[in-house]
Protein backbone atom coordinates (compact mmCIF):
# COMPACT_ATOMS: atom_id res chain seq x y z
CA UNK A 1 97.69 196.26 191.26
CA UNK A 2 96.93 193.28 193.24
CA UNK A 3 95.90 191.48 189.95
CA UNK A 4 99.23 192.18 188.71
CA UNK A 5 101.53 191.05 191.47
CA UNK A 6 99.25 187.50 191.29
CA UNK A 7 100.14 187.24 187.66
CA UNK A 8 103.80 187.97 188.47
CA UNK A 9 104.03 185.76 191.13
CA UNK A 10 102.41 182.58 189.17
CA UNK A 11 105.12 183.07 186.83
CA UNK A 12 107.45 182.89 189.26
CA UNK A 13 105.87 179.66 191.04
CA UNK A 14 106.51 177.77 187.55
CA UNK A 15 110.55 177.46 187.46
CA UNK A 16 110.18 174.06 186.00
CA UNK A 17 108.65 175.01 182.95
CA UNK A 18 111.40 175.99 181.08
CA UNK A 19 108.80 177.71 178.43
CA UNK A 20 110.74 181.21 178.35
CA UNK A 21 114.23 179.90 178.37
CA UNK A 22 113.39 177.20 175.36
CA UNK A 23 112.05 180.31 173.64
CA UNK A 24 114.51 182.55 174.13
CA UNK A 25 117.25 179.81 172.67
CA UNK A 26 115.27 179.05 169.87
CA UNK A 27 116.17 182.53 168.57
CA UNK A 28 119.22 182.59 168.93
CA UNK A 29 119.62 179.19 167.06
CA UNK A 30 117.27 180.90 164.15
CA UNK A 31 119.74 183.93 164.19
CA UNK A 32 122.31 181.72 163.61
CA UNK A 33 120.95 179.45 160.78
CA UNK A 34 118.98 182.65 158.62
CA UNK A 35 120.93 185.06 156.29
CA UNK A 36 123.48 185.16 153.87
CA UNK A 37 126.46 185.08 156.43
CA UNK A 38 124.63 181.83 157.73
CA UNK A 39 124.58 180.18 154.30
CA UNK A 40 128.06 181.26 153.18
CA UNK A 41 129.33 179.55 156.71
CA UNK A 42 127.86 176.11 155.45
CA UNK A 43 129.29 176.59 152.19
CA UNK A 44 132.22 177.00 154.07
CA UNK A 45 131.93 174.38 156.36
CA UNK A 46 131.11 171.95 153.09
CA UNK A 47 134.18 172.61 150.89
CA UNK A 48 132.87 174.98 148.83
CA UNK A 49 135.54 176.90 148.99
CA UNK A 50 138.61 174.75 148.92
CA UNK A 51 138.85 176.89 145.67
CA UNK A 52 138.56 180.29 144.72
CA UNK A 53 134.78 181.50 143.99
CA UNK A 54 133.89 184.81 142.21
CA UNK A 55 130.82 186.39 143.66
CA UNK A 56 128.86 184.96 140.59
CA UNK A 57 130.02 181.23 142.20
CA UNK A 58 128.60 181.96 145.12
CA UNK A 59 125.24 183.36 144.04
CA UNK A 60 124.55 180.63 141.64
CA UNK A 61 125.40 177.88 144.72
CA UNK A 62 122.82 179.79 146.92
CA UNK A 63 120.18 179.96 144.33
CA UNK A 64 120.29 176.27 143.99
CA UNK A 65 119.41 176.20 147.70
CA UNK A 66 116.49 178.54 146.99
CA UNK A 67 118.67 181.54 148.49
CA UNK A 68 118.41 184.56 145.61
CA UNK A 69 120.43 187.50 146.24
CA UNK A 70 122.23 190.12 144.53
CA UNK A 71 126.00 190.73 144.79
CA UNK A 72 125.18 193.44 146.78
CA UNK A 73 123.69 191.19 149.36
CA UNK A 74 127.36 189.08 149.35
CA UNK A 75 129.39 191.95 150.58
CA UNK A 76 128.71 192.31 154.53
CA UNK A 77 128.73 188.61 154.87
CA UNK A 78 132.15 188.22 152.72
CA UNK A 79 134.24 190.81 154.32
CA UNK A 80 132.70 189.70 157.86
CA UNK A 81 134.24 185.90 156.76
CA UNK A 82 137.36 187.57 155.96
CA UNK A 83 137.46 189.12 159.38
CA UNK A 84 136.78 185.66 161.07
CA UNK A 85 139.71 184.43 159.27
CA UNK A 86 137.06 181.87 158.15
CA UNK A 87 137.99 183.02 154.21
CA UNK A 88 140.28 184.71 151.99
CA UNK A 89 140.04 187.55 149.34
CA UNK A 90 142.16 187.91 145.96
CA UNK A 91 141.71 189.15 142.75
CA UNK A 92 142.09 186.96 139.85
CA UNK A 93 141.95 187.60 136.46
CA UNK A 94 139.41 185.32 134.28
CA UNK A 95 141.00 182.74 132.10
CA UNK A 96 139.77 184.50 128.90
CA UNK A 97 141.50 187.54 129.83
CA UNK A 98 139.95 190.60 131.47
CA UNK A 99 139.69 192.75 134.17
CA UNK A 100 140.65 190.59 137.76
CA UNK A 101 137.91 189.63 139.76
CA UNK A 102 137.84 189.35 143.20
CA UNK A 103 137.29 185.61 144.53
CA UNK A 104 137.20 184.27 148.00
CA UNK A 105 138.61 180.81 149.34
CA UNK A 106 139.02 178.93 152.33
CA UNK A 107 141.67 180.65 155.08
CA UNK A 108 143.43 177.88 156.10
């Protein structure tokens, strides 16, 4: 037990190091950069949406930034966006004709 509380204590005798604190907000910066909410926020952010996108758009943008995912992989992130009030949802039928697609665009 006495090994213990020496290991403990050494910790404690190194405030200046900073090592745990850097670490911990290095994970919370790679939590915010990684995933498909993450990505959509910098398409976002870019423009990307200053008009409407089908879910097709926005696969085929992430793919060109080495992100592949399914449309199934869209909807979490999408309706969490639409919750932020960071984008909007509306169907819209194709210019060919057809069944109306849903498409997302900026909020603002």
């Amino acid at each position: 037990s006495h090994h213990l509380d020496g290991v403990a204590k050494s910790k404690e005798e190194q405030p200046g190091t900073g090592k745990p604190k850097a670490k911990s907000n290095s994970n919370i910066t790679k939590a915010r950069t990684t995933g498909p909410k993450a990505w959509m926020l910098e398409l976002v952010e870019e423009g990307f949406f200053n008009k409407p996108k089908s879910s097709a758009n926005i696969i085929e943008e992430l793919e060109t930034r080495s992100h592949h995912l399914q449309a199934s992989d869209l909807t979490w992130p999408l309706e969490s966006l639409c919750h932020d009030k960071k984008l909007r949802r509306k169907k819209i039928a194709p210019e060919k004709g057809g069944k109306e697609v849903l498409h997302w665009s900026n909020w603002g």
